[in-house]
N, C-alpha and C. Protein backbone atom coordinates (compact mmCIF):
# COMPACT_ATOMS: atom_id res chain seq x y z
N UNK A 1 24.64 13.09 -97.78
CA UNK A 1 23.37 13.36 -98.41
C UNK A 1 22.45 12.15 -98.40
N UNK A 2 22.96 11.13 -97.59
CA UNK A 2 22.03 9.76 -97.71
C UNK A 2 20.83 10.09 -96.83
N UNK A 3 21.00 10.71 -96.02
CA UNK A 3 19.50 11.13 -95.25
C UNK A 3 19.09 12.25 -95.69
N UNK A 4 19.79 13.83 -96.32
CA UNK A 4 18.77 14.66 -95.86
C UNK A 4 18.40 14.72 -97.98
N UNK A 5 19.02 14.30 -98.69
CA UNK A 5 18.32 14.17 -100.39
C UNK A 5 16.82 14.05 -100.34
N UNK A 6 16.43 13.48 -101.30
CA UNK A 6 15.79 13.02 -102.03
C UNK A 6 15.34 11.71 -101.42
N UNK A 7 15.59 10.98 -101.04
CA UNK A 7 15.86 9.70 -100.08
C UNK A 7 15.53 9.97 -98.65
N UNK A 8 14.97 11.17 -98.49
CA UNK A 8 14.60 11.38 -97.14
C UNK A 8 13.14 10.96 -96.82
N UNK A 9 12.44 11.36 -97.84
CA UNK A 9 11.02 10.88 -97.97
C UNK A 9 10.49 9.18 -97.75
N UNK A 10 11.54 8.66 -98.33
CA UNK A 10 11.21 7.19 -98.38
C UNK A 10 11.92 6.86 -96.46
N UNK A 11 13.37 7.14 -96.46
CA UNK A 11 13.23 6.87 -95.38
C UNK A 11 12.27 7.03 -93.95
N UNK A 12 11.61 8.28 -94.11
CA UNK A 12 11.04 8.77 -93.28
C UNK A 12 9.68 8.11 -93.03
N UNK A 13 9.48 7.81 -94.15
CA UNK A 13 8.34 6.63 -94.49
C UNK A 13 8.24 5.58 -93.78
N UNK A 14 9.88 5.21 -93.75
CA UNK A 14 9.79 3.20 -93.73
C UNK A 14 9.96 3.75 -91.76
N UNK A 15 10.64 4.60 -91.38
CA UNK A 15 10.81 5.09 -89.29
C UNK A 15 9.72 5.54 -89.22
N UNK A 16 8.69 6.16 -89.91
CA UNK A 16 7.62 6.83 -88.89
C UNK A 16 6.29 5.65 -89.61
N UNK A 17 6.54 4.81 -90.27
CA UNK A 17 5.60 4.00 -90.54
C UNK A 17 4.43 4.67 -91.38
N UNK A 18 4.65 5.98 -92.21
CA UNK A 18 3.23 6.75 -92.29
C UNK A 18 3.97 8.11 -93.16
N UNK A 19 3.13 8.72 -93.58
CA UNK A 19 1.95 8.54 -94.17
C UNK A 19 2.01 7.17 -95.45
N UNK A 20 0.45 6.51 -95.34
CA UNK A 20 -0.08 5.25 -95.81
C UNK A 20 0.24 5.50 -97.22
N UNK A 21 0.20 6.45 -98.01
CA UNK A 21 0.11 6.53 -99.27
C UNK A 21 2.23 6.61 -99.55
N UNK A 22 2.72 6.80 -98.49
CA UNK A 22 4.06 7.56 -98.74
C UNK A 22 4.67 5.40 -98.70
N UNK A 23 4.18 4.94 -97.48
CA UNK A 23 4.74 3.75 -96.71
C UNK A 23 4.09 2.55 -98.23
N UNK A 24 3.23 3.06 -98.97
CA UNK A 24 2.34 1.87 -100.18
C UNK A 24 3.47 1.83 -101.39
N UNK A 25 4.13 3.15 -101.67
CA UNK A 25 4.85 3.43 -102.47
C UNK A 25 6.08 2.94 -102.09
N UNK A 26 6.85 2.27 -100.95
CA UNK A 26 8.15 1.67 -100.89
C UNK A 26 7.48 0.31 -101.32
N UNK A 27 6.83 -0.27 -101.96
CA UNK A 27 6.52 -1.92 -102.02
C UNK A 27 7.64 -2.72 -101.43
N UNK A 28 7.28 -2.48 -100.31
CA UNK A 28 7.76 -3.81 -99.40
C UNK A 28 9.10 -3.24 -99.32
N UNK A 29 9.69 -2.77 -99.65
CA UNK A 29 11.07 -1.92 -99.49
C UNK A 29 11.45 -0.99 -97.71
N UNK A 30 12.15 -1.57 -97.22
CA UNK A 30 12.22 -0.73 -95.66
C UNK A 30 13.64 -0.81 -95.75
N UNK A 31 14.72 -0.31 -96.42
CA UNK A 31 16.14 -0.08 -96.78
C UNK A 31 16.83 0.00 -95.75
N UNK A 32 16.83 -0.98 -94.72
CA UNK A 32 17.66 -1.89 -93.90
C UNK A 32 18.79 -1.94 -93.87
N UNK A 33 19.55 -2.12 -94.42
CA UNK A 33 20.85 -1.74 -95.25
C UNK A 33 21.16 -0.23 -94.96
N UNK A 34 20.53 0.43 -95.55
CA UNK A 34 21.38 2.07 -95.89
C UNK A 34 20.69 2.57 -94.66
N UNK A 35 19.44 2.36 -93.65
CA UNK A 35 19.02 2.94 -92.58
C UNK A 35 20.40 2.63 -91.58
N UNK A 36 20.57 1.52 -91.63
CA UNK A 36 21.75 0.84 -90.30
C UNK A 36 22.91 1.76 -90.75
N UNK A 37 23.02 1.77 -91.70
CA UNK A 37 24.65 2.16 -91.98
C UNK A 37 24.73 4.33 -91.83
N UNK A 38 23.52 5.01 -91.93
CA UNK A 38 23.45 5.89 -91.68
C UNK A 38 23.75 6.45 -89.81
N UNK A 39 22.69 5.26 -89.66
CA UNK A 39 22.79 5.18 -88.07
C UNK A 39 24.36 5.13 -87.54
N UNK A 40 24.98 3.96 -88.18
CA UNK A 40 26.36 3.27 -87.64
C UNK A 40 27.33 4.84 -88.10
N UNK A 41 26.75 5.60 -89.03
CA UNK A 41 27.99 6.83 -89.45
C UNK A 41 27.64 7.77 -88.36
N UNK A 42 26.40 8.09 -88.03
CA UNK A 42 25.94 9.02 -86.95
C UNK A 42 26.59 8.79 -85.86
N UNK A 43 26.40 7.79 -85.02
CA UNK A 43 27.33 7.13 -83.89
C UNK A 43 28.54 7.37 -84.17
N UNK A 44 29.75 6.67 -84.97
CA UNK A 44 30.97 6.68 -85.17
C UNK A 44 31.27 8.20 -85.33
N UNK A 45 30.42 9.09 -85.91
CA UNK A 45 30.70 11.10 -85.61
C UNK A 45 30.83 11.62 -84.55
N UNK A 46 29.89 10.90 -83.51
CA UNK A 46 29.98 11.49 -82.14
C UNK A 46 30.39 11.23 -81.25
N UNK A 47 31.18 9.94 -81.74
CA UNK A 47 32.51 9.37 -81.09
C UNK A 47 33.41 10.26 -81.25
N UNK A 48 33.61 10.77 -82.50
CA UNK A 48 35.02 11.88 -82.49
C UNK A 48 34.67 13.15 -82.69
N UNK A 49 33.52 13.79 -82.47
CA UNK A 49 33.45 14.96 -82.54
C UNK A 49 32.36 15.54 -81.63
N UNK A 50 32.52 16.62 -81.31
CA UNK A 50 31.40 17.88 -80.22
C UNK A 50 30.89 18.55 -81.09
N UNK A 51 29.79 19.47 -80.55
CA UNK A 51 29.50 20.19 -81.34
C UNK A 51 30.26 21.33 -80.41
N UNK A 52 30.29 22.33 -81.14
CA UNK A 52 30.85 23.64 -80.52
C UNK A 52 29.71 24.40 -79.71
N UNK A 53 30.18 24.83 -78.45
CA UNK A 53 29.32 24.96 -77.41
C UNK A 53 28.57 26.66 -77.93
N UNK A 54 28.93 27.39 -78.99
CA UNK A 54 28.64 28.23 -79.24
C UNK A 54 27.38 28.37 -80.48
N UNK A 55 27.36 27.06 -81.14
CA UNK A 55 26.14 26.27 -81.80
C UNK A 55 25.04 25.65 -81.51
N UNK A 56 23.84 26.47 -81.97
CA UNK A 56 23.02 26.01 -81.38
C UNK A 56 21.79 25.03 -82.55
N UNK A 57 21.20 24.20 -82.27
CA UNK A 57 20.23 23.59 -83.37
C UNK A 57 18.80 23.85 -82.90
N UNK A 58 18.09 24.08 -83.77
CA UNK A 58 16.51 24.83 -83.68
C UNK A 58 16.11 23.60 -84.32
N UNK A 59 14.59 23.26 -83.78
CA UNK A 59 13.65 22.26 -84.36
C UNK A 59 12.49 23.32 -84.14
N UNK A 60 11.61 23.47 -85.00
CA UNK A 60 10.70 23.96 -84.88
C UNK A 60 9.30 23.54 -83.87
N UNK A 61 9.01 24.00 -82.82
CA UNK A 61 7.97 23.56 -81.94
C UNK A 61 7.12 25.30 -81.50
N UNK A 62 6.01 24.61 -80.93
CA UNK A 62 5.14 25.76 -80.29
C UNK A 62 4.49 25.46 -79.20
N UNK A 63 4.42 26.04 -78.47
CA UNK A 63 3.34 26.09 -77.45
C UNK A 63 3.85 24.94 -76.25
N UNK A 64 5.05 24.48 -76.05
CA UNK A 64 5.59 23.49 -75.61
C UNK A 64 6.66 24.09 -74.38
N UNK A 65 6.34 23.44 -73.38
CA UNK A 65 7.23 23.55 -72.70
C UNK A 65 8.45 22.28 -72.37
N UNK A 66 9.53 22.79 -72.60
CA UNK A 66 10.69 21.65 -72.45
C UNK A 66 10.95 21.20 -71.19
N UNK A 67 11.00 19.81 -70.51
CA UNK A 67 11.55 19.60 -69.13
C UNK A 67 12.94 19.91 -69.07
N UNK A 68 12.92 20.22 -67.79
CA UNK A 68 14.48 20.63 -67.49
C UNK A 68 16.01 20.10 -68.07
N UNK A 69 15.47 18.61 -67.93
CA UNK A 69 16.71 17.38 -68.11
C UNK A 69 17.15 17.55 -69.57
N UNK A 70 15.96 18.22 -70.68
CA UNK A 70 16.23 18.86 -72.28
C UNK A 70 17.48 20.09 -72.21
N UNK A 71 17.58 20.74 -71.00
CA UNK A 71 18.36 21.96 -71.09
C UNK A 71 19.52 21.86 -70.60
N UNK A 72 19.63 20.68 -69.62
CA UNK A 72 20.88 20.55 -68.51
C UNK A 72 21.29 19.37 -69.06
N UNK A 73 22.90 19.69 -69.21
CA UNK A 73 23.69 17.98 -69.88
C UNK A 73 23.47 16.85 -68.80
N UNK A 74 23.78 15.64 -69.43
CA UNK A 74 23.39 14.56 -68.15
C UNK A 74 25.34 14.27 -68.14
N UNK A 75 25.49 12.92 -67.30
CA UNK A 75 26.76 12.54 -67.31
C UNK A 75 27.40 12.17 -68.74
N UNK A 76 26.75 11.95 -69.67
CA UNK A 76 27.51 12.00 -71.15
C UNK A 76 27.80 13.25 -71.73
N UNK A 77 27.53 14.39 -71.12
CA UNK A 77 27.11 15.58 -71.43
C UNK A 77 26.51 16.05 -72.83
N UNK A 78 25.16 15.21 -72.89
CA UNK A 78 24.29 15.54 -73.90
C UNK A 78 23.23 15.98 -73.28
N UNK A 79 22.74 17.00 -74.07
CA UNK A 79 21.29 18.02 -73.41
C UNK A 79 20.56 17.67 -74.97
N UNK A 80 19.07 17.92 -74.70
CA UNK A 80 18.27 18.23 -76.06
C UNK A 80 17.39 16.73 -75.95
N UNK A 81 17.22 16.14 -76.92
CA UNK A 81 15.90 15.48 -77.51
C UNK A 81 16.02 14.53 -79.03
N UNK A 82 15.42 13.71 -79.26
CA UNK A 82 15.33 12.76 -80.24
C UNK A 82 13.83 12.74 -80.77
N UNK A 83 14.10 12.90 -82.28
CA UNK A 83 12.53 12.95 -82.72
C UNK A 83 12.32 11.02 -82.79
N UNK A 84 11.22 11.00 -82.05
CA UNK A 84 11.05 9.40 -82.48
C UNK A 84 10.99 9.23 -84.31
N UNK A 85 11.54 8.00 -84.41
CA UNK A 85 11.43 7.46 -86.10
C UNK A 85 11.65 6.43 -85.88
């Protein structure tokens, strides 16, 4: 629950740099600490686990067309996309 709580707002703040009123309210706070260590648990998951090929994850988009290389696994066999933060 360290990313998707209550604590999502601030983080999302300190990776997307914005919104100004959201980024004024961490005073000087960019939680360095608990960002790395979320990251370092994400990694160390997908070291030992797949997702099941019968699961699928939805992000909401429109009007977009996906390039190919989004649909077809590469040699790590990961397909899909990263929201910049």
């Amino acid at each position: 629950r360290l990313y998707t709580g209550p604590m999502y707002m601030k983080y999302n703040a300190v990776l997307r740099r914005g919104p100004p009123a959201a980024v004024e309210a961490l005073r000087g706070n960019s939680y360095t600490t608990t960002l790395h260590a979320i990251v370092s648990g994400v990694i160390k998951l997908g070291r030992v686990w797949s997702m099941p090929a019968s699961r699928h994850v939805y992000r909401g988009i429109s009007g977009l067309k996906l390039p190919r290389n989004f649909w077809e696994a590469d040699k790590h066999g990961c397909c899909g996309g990263v929201e910049l933060g």
